[in-house]
Protein backbone atom coordinates (compact mmCIF):
# COMPACT_ATOMS: atom_id res chain seq x y z
CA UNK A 1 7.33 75.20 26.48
CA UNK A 2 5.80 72.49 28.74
CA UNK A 3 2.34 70.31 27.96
CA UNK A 4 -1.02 71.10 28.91
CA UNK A 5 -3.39 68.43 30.42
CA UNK A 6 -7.00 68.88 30.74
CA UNK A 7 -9.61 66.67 32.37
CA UNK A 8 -13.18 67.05 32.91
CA UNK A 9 -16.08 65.91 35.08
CA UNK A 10 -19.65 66.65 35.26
CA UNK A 11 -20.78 69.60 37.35
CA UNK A 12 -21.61 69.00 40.82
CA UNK A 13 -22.07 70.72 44.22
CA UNK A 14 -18.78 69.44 46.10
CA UNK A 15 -14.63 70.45 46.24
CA UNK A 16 -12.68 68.65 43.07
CA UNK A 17 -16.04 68.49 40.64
CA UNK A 18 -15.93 70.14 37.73
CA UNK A 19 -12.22 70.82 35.18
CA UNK A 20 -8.95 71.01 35.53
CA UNK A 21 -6.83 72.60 33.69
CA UNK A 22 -3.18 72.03 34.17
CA UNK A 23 0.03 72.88 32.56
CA UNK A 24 3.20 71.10 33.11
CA UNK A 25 6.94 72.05 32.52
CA UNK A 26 9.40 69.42 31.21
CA UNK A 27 12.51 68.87 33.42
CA UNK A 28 15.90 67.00 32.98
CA UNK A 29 14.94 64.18 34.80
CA UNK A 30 11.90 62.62 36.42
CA UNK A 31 8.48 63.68 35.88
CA UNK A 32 7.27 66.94 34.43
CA UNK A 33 7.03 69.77 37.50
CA UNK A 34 3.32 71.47 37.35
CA UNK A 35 3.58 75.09 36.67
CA UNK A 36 0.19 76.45 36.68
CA UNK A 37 -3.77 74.29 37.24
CA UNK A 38 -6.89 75.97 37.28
CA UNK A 39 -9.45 73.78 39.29
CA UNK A 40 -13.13 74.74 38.52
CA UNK A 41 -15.88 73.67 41.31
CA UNK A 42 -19.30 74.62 41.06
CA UNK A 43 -21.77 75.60 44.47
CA UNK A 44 -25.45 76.67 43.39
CA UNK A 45 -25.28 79.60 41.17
CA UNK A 46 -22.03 80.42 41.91
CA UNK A 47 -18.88 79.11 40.42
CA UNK A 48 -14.86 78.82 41.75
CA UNK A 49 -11.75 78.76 39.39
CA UNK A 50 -8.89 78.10 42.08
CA UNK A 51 -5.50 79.07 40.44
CA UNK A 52 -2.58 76.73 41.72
CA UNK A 53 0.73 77.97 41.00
CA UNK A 54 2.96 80.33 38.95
CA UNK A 55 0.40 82.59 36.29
CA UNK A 56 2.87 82.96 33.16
CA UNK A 57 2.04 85.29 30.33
CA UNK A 58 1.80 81.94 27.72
CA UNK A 59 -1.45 80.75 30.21
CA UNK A 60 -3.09 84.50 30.61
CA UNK A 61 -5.78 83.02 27.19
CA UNK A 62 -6.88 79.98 29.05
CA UNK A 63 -7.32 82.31 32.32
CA UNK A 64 -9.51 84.98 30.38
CA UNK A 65 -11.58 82.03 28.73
CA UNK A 66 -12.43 81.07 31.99
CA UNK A 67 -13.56 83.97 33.67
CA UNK A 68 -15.78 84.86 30.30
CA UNK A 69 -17.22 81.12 30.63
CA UNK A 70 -18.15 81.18 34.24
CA UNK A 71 -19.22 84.68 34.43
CA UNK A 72 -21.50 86.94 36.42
CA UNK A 73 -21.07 84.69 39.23
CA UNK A 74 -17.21 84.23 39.74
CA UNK A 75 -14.76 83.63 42.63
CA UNK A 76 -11.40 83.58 41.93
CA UNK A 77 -9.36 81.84 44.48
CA UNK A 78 -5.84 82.72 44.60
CA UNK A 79 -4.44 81.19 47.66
CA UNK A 80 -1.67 78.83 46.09
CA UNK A 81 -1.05 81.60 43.55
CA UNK A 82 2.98 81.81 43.61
């Protein structure tokens, strides 16, 4: 099982403010490959998790803690979903 890193910032209106959430995979050698980030900006009332990645079944709990936090007004964007 790989490590998870977390970092957060204060809300704000632009791209990249808000959390991250990121999990990383260990490898042989070299640095640890990321596997799955959830990047949360926030725009008015309305707020953006964008998933980066591969969604695993091990990550699904910090996904649905996510959506409940950030709910009614949620966009999930799954462009760099693999």
């Amino acid at each position: 099982m790989g490590s998870v890193a977390e970092a957060n910032g204060p809300p704000g209106e632009g791209v990249g403010d808000g959390a991250a959430f990121a999990c990383l995979a260990p490898v042989l050698r070299g640095s640890p490959q990321l596997t799955f980030r959830i990047e949360t900006t926030f725009g008015g009332e309305t707020t953006t998790l964008r998933l980066i990645g591969r969604i695993e079944s091990e990550y699904l709990d910090e996904l649905q803690g996510q959506v409940r936090r950030h709910r009614p007004r949620l966009v999930l964007d799954l462009d760099e979903v693999r």
